[in-house]
PDB file of N, CA and C in Angstrom:
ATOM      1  N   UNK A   1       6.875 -22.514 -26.533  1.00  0.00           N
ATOM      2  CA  UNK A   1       7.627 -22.558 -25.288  1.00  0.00           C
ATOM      3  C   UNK A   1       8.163 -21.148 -24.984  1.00  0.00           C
ATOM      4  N   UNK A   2       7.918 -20.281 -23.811  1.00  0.00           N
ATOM      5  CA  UNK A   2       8.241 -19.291 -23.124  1.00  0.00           C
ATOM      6  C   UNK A   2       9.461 -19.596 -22.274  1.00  0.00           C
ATOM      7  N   UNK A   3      10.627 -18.574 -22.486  1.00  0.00           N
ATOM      8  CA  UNK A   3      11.401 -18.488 -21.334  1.00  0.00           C
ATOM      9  C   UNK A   3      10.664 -17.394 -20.442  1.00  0.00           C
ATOM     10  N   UNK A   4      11.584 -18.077 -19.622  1.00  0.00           N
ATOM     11  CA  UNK A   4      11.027 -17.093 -17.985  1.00  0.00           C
ATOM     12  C   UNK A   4      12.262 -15.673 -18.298  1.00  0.00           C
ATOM     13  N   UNK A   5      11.749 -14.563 -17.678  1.00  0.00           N
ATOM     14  CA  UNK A   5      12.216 -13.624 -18.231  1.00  0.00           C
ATOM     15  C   UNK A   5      13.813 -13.405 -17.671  1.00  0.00           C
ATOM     16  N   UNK A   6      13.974 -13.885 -16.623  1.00  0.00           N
ATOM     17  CA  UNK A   6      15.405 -14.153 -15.979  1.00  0.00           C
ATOM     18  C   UNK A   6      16.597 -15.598 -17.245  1.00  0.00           C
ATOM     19  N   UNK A   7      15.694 -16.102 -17.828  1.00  0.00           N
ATOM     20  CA  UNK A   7      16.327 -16.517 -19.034  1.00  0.00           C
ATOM     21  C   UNK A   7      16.975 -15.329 -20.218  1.00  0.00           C
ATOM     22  N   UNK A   8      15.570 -15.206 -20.496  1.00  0.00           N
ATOM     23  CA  UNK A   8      15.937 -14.190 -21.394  1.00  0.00           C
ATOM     24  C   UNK A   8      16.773 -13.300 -21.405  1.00  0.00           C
ATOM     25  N   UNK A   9      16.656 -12.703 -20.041  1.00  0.00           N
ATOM     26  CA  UNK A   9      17.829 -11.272 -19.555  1.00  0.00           C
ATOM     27  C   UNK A   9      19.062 -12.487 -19.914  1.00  0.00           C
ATOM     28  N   UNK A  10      19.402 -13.424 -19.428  1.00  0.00           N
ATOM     29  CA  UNK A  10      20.811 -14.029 -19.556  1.00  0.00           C
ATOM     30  C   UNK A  10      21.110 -14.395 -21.105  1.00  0.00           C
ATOM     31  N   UNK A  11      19.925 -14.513 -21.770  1.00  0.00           N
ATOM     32  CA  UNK A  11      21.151 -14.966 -23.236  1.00  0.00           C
ATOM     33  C   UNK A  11      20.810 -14.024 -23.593  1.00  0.00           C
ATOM     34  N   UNK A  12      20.032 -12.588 -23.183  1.00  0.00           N
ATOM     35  CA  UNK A  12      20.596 -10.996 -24.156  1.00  0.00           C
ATOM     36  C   UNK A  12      22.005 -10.800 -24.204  1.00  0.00           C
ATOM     37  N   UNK A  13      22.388 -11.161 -22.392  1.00  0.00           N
ATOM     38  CA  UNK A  13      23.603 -10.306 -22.181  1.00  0.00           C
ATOM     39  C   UNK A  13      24.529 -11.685 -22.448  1.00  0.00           C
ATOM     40  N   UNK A  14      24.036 -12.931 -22.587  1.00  0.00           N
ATOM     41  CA  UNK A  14      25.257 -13.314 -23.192  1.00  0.00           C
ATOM     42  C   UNK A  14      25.970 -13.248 -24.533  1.00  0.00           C
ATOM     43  N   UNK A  15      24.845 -12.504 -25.512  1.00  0.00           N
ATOM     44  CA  UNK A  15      24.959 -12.619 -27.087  1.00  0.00           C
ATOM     45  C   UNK A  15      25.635 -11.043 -26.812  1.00  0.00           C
ATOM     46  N   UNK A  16      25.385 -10.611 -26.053  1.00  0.00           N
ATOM     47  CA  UNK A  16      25.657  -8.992 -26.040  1.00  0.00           C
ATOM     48  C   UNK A  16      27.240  -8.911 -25.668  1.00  0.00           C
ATOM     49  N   UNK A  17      27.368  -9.873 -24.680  1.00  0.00           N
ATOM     50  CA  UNK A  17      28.986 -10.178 -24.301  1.00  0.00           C
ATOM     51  C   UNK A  17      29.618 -10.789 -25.454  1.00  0.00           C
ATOM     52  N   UNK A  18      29.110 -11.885 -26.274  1.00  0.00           N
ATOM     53  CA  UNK A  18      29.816 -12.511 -27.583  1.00  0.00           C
ATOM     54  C   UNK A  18      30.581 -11.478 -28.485  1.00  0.00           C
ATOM     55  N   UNK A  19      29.033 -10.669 -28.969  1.00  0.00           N
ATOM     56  CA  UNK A  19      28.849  -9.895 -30.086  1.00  0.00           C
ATOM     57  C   UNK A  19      30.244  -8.406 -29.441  1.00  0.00           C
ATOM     58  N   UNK A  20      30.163  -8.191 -28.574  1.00  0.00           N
ATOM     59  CA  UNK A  20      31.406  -7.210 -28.192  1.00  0.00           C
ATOM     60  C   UNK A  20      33.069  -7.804 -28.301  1.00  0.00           C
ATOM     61  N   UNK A  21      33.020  -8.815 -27.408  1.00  0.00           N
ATOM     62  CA  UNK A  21      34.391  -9.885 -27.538  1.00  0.00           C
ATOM     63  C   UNK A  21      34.702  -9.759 -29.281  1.00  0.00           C
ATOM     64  N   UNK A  22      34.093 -10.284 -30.012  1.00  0.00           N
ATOM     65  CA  UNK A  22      34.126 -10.189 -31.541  1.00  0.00           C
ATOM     66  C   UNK A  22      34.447  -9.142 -31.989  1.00  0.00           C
ATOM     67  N   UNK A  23      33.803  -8.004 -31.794  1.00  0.00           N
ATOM     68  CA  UNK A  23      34.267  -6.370 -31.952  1.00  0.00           C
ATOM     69  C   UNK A  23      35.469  -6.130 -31.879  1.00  0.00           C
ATOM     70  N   UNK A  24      35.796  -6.448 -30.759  1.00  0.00           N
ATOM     71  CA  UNK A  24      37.062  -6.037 -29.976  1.00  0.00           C
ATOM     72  C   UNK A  24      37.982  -6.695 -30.925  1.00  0.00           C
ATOM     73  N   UNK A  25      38.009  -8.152 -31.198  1.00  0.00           N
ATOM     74  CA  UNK A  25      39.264  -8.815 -31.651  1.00  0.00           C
ATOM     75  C   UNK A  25      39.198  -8.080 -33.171  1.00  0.00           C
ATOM     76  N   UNK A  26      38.046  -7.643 -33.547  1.00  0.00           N
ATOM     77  CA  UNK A  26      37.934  -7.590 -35.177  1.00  0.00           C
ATOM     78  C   UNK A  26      38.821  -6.087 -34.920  1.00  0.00           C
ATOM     79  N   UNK A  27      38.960  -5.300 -34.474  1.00  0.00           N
ATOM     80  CA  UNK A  27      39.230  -4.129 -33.983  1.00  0.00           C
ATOM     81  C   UNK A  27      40.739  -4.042 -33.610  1.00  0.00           C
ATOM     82  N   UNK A  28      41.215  -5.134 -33.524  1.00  0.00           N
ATOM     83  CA  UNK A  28      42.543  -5.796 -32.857  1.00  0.00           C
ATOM     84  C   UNK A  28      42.812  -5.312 -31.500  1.00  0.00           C
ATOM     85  N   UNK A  29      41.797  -5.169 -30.558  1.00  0.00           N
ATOM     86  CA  UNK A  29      42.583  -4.608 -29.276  1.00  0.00           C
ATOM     87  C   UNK A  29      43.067  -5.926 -28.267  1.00  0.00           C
ATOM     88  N   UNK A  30      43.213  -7.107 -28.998  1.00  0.00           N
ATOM     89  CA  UNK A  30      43.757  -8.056 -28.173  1.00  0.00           C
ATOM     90  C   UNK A  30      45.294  -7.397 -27.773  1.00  0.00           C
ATOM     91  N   UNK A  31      45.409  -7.213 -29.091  1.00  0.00           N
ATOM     92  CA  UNK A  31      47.158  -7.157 -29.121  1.00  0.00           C
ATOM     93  C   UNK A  31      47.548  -6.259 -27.912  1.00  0.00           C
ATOM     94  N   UNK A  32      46.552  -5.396 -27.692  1.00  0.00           N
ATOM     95  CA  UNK A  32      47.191  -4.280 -26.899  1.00  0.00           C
ATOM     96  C   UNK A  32      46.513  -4.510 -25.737  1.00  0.00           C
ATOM     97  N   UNK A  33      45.504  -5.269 -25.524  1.00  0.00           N
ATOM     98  CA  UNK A  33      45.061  -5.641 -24.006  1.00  0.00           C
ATOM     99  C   UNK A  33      46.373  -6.571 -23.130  1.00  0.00           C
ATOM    100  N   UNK A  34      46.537  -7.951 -24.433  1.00  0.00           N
ATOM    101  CA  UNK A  34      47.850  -8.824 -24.263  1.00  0.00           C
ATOM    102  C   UNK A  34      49.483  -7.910 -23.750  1.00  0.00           C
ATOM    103  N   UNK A  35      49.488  -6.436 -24.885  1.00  0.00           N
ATOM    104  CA  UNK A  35      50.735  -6.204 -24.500  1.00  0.00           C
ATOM    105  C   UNK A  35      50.456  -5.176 -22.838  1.00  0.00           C
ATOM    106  N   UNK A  36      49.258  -4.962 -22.681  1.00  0.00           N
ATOM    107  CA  UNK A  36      49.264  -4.116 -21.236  1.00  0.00           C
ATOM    108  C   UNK A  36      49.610  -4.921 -19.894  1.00  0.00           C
ATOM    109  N   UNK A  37      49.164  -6.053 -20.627  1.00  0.00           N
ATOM    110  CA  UNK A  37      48.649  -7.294 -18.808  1.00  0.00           C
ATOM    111  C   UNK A  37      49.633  -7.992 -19.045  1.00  0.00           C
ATOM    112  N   UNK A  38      50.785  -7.841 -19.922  1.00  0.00           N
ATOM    113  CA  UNK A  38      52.177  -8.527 -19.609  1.00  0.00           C
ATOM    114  C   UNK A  38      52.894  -7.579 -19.098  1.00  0.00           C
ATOM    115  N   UNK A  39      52.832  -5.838 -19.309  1.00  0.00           N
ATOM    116  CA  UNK A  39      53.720  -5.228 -19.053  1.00  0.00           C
ATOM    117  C   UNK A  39      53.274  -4.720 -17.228  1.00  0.00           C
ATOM    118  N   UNK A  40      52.063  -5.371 -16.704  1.00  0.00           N
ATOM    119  CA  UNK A  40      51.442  -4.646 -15.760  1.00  0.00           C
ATOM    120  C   UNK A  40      52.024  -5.767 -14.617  1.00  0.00           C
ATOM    121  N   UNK A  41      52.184  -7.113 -15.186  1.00  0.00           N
ATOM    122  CA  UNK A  41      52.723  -8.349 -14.745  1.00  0.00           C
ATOM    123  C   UNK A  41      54.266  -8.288 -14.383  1.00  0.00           C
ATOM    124  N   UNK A  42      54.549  -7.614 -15.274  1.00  0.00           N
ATOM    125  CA  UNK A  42      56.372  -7.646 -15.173  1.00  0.00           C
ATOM    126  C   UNK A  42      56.339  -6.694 -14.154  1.00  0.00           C
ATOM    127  N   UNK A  43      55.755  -5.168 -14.177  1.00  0.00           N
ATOM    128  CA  UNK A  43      56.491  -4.283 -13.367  1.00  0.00           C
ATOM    129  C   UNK A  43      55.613  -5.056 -11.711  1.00  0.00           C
ATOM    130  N   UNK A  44      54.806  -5.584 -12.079  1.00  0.00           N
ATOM    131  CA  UNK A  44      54.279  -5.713 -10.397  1.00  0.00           C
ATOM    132  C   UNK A  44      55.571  -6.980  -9.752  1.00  0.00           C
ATOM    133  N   UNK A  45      56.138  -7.746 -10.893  1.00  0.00           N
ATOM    134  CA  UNK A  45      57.258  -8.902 -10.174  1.00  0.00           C
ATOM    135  C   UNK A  45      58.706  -8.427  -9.633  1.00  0.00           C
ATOM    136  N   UNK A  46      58.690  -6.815 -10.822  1.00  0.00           N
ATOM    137  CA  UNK A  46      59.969  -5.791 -10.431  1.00  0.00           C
ATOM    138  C   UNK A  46      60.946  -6.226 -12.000  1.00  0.00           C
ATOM    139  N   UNK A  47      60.706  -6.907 -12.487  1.00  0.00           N
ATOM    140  CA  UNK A  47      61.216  -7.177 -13.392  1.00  0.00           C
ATOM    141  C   UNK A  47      61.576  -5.804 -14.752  1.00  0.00           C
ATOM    142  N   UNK A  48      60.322  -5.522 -15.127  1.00  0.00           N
ATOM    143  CA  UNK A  48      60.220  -4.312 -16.134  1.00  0.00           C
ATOM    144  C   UNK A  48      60.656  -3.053 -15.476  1.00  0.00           C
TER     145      UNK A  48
END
């Protein structure tokens, strides 16, 4: 069984999107994505 090549392109880039997400957390940049997009949240409400 052949995928059609518009398959294929989609689960490269979806394993390619997985396999980075994984990077990232192994890497810990949640913490600091989490602490940017709360602090980007507060100053846009006026709060921070």
């Amino acid at each position: 069984m052949f995928l059609s090549k518009r398959t294929a392109a989609q689960l490269i880039l979806f394993a390619a999107g997985i396999a980075m997400t994984v990077f990232g957390v192994w890497r810990g940049e949640a913490d600091t994505v989490l602490y940017k997009a709360i602090n980007l949240c507060l100053e846009c409400v006026g709060i921070g």
